[in-house]
N, C-alpha and C. Protein backbone atom coordinates (compact mmCIF):
# COMPACT_ATOMS: atom_id res chain seq x y z
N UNK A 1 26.69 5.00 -27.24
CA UNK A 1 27.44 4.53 -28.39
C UNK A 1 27.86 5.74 -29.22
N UNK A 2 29.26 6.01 -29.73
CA UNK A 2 29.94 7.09 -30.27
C UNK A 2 29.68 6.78 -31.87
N UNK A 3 29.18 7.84 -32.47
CA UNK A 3 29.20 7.84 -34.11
C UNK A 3 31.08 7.76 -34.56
N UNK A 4 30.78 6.35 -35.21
CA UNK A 4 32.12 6.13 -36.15
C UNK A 4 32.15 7.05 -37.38
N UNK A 5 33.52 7.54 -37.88
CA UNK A 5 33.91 8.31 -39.72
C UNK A 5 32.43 7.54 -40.07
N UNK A 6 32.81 6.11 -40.34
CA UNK A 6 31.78 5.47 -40.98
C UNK A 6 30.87 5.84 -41.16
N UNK A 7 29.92 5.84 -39.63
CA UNK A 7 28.58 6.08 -39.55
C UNK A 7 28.41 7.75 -39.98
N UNK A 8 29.19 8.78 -39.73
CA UNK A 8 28.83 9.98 -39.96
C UNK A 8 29.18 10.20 -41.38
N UNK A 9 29.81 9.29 -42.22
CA UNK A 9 29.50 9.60 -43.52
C UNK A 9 29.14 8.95 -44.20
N UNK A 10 28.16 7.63 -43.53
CA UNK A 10 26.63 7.49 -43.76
C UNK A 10 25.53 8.33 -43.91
N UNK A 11 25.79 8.95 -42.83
CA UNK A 11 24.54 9.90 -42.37
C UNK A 11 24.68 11.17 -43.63
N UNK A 12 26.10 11.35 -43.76
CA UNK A 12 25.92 12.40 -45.13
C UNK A 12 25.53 12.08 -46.31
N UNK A 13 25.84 11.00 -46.25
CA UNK A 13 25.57 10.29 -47.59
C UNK A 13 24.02 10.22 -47.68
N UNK A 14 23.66 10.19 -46.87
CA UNK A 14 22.15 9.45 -46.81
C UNK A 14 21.12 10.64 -46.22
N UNK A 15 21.41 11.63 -45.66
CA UNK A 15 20.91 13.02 -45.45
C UNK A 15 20.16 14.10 -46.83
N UNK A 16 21.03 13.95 -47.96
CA UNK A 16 20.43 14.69 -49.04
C UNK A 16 19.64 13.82 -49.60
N UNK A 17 19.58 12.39 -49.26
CA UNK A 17 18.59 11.24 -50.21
C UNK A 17 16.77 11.89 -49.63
N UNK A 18 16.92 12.69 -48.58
CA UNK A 18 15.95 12.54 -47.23
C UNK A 18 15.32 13.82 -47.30
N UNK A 19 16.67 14.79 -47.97
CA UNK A 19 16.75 16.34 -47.09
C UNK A 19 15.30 16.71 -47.83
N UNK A 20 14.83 16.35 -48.82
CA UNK A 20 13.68 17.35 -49.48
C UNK A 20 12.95 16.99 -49.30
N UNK A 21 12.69 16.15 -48.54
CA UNK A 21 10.82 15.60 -47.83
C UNK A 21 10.82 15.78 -46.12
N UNK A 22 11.81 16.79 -45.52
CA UNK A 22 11.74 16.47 -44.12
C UNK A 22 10.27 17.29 -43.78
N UNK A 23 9.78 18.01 -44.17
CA UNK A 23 8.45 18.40 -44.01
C UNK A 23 7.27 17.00 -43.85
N UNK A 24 7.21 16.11 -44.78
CA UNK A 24 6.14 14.92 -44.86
C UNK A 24 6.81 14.02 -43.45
N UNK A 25 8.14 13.94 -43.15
CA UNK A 25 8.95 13.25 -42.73
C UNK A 25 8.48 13.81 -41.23
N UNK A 26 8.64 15.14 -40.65
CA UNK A 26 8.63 15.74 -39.52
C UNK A 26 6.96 15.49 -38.92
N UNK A 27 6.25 15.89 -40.75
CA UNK A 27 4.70 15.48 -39.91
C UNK A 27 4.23 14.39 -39.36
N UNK A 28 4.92 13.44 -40.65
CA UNK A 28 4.51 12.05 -39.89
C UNK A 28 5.12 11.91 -38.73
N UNK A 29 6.44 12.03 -38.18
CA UNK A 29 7.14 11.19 -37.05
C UNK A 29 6.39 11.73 -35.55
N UNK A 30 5.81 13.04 -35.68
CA UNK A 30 5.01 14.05 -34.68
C UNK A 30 3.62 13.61 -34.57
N UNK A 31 2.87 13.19 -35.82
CA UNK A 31 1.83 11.97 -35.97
C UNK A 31 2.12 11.31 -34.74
N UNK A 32 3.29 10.23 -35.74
CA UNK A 32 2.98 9.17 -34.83
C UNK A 32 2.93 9.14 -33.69
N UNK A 33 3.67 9.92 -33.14
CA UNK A 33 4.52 9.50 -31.95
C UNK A 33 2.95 10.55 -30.87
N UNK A 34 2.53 11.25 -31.20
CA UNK A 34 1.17 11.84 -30.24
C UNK A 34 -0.01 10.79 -30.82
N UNK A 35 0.07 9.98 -31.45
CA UNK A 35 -0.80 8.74 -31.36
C UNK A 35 -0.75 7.66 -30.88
N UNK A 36 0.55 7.03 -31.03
CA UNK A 36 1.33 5.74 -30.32
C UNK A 36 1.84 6.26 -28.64
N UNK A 37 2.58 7.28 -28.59
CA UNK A 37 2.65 7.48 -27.31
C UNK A 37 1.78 9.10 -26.30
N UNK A 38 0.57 8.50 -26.54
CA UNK A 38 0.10 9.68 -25.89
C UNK A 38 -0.27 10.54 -25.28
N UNK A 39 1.20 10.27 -24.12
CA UNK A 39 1.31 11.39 -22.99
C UNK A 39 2.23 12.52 -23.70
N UNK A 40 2.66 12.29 -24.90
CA UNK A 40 3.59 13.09 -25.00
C UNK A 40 2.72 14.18 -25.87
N UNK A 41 1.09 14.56 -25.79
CA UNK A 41 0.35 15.17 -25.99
C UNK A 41 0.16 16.45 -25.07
N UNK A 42 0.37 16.15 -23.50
CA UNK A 42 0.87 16.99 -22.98
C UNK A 42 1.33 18.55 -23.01
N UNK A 43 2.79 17.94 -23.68
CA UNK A 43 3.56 19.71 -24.52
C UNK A 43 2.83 19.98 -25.34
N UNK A 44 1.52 19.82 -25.89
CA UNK A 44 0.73 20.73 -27.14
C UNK A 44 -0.47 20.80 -26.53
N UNK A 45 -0.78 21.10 -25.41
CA UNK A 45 -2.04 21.28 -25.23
C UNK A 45 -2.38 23.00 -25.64
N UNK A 46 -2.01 23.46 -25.82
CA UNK A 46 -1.90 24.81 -26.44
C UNK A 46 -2.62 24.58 -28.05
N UNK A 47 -2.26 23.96 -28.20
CA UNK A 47 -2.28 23.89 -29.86
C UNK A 47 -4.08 22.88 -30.28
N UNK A 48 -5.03 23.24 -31.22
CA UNK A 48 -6.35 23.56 -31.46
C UNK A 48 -6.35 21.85 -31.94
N UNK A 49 -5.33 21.52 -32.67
CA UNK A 49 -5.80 20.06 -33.41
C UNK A 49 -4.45 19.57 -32.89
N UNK A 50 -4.65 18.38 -32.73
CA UNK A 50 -4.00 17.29 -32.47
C UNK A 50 -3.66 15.56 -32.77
N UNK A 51 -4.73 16.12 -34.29
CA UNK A 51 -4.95 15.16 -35.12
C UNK A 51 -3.49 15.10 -36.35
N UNK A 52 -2.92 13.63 -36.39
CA UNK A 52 -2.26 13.25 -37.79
C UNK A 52 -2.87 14.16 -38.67
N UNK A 53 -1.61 14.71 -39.16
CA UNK A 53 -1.79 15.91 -40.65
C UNK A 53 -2.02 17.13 -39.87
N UNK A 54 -2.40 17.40 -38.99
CA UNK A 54 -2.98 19.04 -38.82
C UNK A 54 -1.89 19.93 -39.10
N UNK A 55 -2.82 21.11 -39.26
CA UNK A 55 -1.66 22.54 -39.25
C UNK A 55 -0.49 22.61 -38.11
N UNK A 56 -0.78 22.55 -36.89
CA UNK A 56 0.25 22.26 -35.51
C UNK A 56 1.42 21.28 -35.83
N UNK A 57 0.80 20.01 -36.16
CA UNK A 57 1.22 18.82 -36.37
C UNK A 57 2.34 18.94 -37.71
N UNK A 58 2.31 19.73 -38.49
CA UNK A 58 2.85 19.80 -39.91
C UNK A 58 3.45 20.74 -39.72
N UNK A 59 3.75 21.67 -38.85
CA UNK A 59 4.57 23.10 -38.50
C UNK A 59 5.67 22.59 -37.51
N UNK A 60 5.12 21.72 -36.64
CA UNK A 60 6.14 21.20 -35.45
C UNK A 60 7.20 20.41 -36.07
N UNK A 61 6.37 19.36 -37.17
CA UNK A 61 7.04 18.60 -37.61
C UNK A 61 8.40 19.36 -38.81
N UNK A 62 8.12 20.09 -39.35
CA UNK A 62 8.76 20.81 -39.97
C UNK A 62 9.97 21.69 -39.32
N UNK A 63 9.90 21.81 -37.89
CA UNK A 63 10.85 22.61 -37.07
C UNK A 63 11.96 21.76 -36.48
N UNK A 64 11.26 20.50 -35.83
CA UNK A 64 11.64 19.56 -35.67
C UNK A 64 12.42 18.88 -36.76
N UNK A 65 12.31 18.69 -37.79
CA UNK A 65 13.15 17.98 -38.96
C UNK A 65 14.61 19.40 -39.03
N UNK A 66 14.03 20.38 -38.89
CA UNK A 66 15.09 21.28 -38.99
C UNK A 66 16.07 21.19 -38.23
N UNK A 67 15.63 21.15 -36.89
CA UNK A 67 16.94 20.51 -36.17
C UNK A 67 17.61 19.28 -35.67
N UNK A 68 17.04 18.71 -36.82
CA UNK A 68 17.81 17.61 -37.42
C UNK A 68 18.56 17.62 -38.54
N UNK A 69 18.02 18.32 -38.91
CA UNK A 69 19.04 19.06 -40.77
C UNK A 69 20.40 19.54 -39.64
N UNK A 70 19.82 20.43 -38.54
CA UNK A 70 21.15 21.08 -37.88
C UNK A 70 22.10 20.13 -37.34
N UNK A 71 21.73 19.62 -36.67
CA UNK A 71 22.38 18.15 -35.88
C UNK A 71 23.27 17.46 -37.30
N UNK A 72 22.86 17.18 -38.51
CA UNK A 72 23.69 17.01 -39.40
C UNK A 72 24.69 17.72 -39.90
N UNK A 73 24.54 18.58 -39.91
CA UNK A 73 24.93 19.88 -40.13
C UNK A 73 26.16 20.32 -39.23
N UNK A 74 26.18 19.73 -37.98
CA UNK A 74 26.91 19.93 -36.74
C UNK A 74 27.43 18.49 -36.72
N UNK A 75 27.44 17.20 -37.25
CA UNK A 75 27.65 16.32 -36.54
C UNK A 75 29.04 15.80 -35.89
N UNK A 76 29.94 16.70 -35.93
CA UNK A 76 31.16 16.59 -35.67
C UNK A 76 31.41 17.12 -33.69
N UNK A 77 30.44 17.86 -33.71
CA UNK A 77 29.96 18.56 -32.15
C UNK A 77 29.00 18.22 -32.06
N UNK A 78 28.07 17.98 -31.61
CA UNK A 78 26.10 17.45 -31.29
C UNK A 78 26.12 18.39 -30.29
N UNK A 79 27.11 18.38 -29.29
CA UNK A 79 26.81 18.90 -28.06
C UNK A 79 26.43 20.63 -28.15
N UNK A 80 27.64 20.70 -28.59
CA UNK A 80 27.56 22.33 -29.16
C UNK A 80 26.78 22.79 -30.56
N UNK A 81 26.47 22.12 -31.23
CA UNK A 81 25.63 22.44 -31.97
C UNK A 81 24.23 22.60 -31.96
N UNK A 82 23.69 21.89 -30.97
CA UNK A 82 22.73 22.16 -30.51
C UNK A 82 22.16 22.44 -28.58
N UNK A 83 23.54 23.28 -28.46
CA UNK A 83 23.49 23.63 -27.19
C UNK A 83 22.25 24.56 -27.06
N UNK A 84 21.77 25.20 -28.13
CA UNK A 84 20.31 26.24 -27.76
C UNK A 84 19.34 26.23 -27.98
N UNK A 85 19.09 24.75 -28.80
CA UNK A 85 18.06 23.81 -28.79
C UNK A 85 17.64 22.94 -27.06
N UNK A 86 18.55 22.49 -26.97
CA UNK A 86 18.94 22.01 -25.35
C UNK A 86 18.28 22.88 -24.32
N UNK A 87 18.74 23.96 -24.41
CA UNK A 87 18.67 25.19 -23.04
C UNK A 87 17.27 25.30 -24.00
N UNK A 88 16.77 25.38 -24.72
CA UNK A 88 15.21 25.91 -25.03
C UNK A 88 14.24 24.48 -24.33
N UNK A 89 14.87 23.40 -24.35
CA UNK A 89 13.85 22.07 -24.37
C UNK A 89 14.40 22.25 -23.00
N UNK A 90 14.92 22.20 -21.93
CA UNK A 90 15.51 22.09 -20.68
C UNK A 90 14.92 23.57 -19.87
N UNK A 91 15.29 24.72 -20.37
CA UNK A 91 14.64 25.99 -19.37
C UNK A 91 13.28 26.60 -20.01
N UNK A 92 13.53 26.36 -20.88
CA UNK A 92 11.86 27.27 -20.93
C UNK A 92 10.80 26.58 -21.69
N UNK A 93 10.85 25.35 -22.41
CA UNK A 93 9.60 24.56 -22.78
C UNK A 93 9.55 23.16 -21.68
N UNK A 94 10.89 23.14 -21.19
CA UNK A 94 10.59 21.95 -19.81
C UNK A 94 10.15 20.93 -19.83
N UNK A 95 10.40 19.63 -21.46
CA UNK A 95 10.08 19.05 -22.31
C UNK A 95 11.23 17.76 -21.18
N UNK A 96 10.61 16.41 -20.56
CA UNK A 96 10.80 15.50 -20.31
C UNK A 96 12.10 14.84 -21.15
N UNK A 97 13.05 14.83 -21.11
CA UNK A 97 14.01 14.07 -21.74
C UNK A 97 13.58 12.78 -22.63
N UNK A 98 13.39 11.88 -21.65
CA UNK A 98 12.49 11.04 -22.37
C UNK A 98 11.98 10.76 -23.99
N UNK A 99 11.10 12.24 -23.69
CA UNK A 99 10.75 12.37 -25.13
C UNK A 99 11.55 12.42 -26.36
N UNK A 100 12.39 12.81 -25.90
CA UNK A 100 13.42 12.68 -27.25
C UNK A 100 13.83 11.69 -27.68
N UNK A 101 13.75 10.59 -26.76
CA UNK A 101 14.32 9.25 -27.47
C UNK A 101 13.09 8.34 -28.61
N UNK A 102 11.67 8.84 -28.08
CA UNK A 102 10.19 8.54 -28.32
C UNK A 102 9.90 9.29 -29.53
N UNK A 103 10.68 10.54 -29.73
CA UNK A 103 10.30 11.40 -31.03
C UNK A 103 11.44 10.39 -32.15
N UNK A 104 12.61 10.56 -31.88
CA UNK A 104 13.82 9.75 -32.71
C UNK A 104 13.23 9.26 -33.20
N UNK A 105 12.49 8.07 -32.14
CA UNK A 105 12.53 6.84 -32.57
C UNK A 105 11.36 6.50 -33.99
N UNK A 106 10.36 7.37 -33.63
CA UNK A 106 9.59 7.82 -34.73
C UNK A 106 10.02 8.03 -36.02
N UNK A 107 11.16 9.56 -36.01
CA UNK A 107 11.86 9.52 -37.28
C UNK A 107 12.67 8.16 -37.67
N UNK A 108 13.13 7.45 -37.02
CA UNK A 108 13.99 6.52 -37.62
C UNK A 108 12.56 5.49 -38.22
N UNK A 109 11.57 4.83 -37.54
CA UNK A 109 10.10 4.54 -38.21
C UNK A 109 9.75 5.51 -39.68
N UNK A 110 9.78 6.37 -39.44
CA UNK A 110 9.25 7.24 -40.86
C UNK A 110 10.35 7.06 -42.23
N UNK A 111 11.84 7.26 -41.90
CA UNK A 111 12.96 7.06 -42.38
C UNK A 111 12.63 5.88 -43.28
N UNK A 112 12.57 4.82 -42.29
CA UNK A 112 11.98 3.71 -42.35
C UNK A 112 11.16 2.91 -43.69
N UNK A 113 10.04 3.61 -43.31
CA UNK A 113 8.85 3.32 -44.36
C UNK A 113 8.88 4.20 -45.32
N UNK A 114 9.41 5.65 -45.43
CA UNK A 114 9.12 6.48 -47.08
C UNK A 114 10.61 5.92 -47.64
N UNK A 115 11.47 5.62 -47.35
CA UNK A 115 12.53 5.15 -48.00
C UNK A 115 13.40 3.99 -48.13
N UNK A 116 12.03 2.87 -48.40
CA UNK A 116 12.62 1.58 -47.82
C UNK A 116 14.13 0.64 -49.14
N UNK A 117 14.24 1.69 -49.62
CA UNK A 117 15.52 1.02 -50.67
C UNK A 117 16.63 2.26 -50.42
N UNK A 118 16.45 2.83 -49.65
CA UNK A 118 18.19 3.83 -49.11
C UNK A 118 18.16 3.06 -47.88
N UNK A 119 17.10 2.92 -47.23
CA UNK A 119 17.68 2.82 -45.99
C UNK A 119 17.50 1.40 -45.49
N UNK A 120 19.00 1.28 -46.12
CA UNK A 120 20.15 -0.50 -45.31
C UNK A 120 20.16 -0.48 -44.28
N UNK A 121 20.66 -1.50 -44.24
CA UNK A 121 21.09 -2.02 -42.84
C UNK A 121 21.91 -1.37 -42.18
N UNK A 122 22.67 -0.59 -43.28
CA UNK A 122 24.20 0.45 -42.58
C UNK A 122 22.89 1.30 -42.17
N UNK A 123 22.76 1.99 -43.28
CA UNK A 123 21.68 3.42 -43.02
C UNK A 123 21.33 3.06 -41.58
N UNK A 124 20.45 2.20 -41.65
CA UNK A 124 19.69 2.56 -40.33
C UNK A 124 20.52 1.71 -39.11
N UNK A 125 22.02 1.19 -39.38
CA UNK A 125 22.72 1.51 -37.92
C UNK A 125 23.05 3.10 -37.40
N UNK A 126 23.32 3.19 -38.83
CA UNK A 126 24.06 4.91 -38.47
C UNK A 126 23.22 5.83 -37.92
N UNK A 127 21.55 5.56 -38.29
CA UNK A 127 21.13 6.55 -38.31
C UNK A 127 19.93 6.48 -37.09
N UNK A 128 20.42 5.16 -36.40
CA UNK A 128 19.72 4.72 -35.07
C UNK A 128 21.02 5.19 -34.23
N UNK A 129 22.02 5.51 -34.48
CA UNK A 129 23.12 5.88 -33.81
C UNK A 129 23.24 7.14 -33.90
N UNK A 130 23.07 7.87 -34.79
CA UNK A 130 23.10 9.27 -34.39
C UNK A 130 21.84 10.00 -34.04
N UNK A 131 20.62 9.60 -34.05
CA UNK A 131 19.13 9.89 -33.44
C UNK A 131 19.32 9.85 -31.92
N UNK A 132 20.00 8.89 -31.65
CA UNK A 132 20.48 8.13 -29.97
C UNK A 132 21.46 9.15 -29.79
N UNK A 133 22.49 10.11 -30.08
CA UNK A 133 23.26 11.17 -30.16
C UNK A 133 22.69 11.95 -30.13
N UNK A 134 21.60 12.75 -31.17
CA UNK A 134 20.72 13.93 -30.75
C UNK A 134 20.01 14.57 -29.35
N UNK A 135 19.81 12.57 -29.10
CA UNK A 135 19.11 12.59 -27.94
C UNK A 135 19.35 13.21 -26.65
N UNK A 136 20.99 12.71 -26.81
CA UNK A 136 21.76 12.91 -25.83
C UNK A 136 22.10 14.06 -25.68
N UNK A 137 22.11 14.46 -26.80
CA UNK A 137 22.63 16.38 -26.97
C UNK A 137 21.68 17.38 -26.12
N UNK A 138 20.65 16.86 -26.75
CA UNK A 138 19.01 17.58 -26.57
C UNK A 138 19.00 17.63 -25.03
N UNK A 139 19.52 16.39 -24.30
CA UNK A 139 19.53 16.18 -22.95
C UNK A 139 20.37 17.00 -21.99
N UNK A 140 21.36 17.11 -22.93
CA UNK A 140 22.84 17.58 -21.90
C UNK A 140 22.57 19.07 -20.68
N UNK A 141 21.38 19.61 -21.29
CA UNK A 141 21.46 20.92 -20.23
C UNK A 141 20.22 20.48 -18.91
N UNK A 142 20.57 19.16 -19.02
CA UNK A 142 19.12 18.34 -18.04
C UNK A 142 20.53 18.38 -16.72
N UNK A 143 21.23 17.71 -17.42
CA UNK A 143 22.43 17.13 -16.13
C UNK A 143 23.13 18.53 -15.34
């Protein structure tokens, strides 16, 4: 599904409501998603805690929200904007595609619950529509 004007200036609109908590935002959605789905524990076996809140957990999440700030930031290209995000998750961390739709889906959950009076019914078409776009981006150096 292609992001409409609409939906992408939803997503702007509704991006700075968001932009100053993506830290609480990144930890939780990285929480959840290595608690609810937890094979995707896997890619951090490196990392000492793996517990909701940890230091790992609150750093990832924080990197992760970033390139989602970027993906906004880009949303006119996805593809190219995060073409070296892609080639990093595809050649050298070798991160299951998959996962990206399982992390999204998290942020759009977190989105969700810390901001339950921004985020409408538009909000969260748009913003289940361009998470589903990231995804795809994130994917593109798979094919």
């Amino acid at each position: 599904m292609s992001l409409t004007t609409t939906d992408k200036d939803t997503i702007r609109q509704f991006w700075p409501k968001v932009s100053g908590s993506i830290e609480s935002i990144g930890a939780d959605a990285i929480s959840r998603m290595l608690v609810v789905y937890p094979q995707t524990k896997t890619y951090f076996a490196h990392w000492k805690d793996l517990r909701p809140g940890s230091a790992p957990v609150k750093k990832h999440g924080k990197t992760v929200m970033g390139g989602v700030a970027l993906a906004v930031k880009n949303i006119e290209d996805l593809t190219a904007g995060l073409f070296n995000l892609s080639e990093l998750h595809a050649f050298t961390l070798r991160v299951d595609p998959a996962n990206f739709k399982i992390l999204t889906h998290n942020i759009l959950v977190v989105l969700a619950t810390m901001f339950p009076t921004e985020f409408t019914p538009e909000v969260h078409v748009a913003m289940d529509k361009f998470l589903g776009a990231v995804s795809r981006a994130l994917a593109e150096k798979y094919r």
